[in-house]
C-alpha atoms as a PDB file:
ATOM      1  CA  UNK A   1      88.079  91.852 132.360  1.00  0.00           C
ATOM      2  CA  UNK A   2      85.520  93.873 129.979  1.00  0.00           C
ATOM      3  CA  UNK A   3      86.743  96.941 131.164  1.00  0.00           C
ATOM      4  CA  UNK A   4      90.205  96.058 130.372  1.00  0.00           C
ATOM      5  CA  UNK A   5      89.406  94.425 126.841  1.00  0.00           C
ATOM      6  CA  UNK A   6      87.681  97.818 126.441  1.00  0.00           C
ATOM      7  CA  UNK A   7      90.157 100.260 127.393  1.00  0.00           C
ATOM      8  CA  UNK A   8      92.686  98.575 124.972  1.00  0.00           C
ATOM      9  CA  UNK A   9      90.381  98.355 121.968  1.00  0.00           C
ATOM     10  CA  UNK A  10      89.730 102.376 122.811  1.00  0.00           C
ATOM     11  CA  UNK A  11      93.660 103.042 122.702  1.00  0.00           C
ATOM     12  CA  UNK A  12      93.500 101.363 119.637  1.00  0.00           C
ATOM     13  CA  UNK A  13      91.113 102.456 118.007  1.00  0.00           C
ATOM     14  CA  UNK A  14      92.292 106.138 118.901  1.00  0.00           C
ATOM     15  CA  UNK A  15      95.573 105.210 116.974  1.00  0.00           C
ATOM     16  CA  UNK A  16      93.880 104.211 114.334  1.00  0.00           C
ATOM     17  CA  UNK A  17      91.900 107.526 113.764  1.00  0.00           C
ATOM     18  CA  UNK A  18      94.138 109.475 114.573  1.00  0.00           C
ATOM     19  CA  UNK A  19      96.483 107.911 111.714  1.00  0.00           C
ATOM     20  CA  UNK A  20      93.332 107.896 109.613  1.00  0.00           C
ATOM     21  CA  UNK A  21      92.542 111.662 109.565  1.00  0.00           C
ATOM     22  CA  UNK A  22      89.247 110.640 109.418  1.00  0.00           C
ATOM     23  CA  UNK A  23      87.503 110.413 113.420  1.00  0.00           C
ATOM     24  CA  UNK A  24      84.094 110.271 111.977  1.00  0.00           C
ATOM     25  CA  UNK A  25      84.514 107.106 110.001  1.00  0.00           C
ATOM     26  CA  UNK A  26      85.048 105.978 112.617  1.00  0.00           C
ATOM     27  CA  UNK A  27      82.154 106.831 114.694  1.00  0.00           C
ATOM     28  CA  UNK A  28      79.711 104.130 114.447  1.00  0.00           C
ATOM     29  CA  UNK A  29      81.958 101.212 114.164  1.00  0.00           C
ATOM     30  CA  UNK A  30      82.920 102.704 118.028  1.00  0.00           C
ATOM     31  CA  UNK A  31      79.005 103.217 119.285  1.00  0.00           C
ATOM     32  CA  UNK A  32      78.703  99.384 118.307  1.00  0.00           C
ATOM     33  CA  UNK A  33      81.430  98.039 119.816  1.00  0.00           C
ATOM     34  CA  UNK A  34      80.492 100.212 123.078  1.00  0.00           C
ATOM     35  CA  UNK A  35      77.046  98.757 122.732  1.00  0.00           C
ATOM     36  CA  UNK A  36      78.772  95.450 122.728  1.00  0.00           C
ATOM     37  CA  UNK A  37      80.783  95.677 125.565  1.00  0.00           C
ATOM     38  CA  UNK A  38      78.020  97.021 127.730  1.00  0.00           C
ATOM     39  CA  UNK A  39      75.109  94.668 127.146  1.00  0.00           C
ATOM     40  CA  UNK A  40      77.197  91.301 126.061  1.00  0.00           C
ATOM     41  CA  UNK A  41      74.842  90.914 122.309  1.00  0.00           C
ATOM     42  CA  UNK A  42      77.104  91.351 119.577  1.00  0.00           C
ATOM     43  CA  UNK A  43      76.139  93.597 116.470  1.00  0.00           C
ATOM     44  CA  UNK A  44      76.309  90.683 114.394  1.00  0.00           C
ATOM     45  CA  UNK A  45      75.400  87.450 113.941  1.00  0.00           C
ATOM     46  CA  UNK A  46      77.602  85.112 114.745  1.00  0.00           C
ATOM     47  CA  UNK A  47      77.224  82.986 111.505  1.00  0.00           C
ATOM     48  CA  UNK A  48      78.105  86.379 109.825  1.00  0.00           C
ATOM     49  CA  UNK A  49      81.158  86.489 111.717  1.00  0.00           C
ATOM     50  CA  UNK A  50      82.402  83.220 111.756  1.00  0.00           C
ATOM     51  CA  UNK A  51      81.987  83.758 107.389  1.00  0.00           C
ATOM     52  CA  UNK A  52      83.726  86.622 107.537  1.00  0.00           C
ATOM     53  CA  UNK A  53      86.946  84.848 109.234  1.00  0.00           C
ATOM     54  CA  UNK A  54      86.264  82.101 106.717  1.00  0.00           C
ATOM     55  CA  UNK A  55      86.620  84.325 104.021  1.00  0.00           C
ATOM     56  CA  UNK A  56      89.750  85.487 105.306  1.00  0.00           C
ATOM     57  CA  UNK A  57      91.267  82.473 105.979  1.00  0.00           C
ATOM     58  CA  UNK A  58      90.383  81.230 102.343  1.00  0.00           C
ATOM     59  CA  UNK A  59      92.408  84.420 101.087  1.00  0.00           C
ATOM     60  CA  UNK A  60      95.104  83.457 103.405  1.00  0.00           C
ATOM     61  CA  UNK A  61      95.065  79.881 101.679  1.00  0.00           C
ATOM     62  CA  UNK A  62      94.165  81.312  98.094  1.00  0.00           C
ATOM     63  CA  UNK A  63      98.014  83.336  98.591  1.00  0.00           C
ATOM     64  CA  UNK A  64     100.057  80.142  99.650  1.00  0.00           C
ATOM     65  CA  UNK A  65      98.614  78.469  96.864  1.00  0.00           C
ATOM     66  CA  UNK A  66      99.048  80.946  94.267  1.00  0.00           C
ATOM     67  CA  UNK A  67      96.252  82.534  93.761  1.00  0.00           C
ATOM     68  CA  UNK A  68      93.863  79.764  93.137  1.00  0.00           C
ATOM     69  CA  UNK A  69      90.480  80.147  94.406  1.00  0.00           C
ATOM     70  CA  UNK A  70      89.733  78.792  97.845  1.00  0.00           C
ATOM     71  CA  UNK A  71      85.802  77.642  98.408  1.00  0.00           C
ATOM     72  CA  UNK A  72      84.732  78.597 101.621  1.00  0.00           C
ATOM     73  CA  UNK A  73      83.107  75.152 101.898  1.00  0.00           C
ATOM     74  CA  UNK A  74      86.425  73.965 102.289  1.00  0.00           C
ATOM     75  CA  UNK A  75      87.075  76.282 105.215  1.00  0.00           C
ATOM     76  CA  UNK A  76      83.506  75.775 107.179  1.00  0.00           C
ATOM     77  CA  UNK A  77      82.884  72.460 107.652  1.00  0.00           C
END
């Protein structure tokens, strides 16, 4: 199942540089999630994460409502 999780984030991930013009920006964003994949310990916390999809999820909210700001305290509860 990793393998196959792996291979498609490595397709995508080549059409994203390759659209990007830019392979090395790319470069340790890959050697993380590689990292990742082999040894199972993400490269970030996952409080850090799970604010980071808060954060988008208040944006998401902050548009349907018309711009008005979205506390993330109302998104982690």
């Amino acid at each position: 199942m990793r393998r196959v999780l792996a291979n498609r984030l490595y397709e995508g991930m080549k059409g994203a540089i390759a659209a990007s013009g830019k392979p090395e920006a790319y470069r340790d964003l890959l050697v993380e999630i590689v990292k990742f994949f082999r040894t199972g310990v993400p490269p970030v916390a996952n409080s850090e994460s799970l604010e980071t999809l808060a954060f988008m999820e208040a944006a998401d909210l902050s548009v349907d409502r018309g711009g008005v700001a979205v506390p993330l305290s109302e998104i982690i509860k």
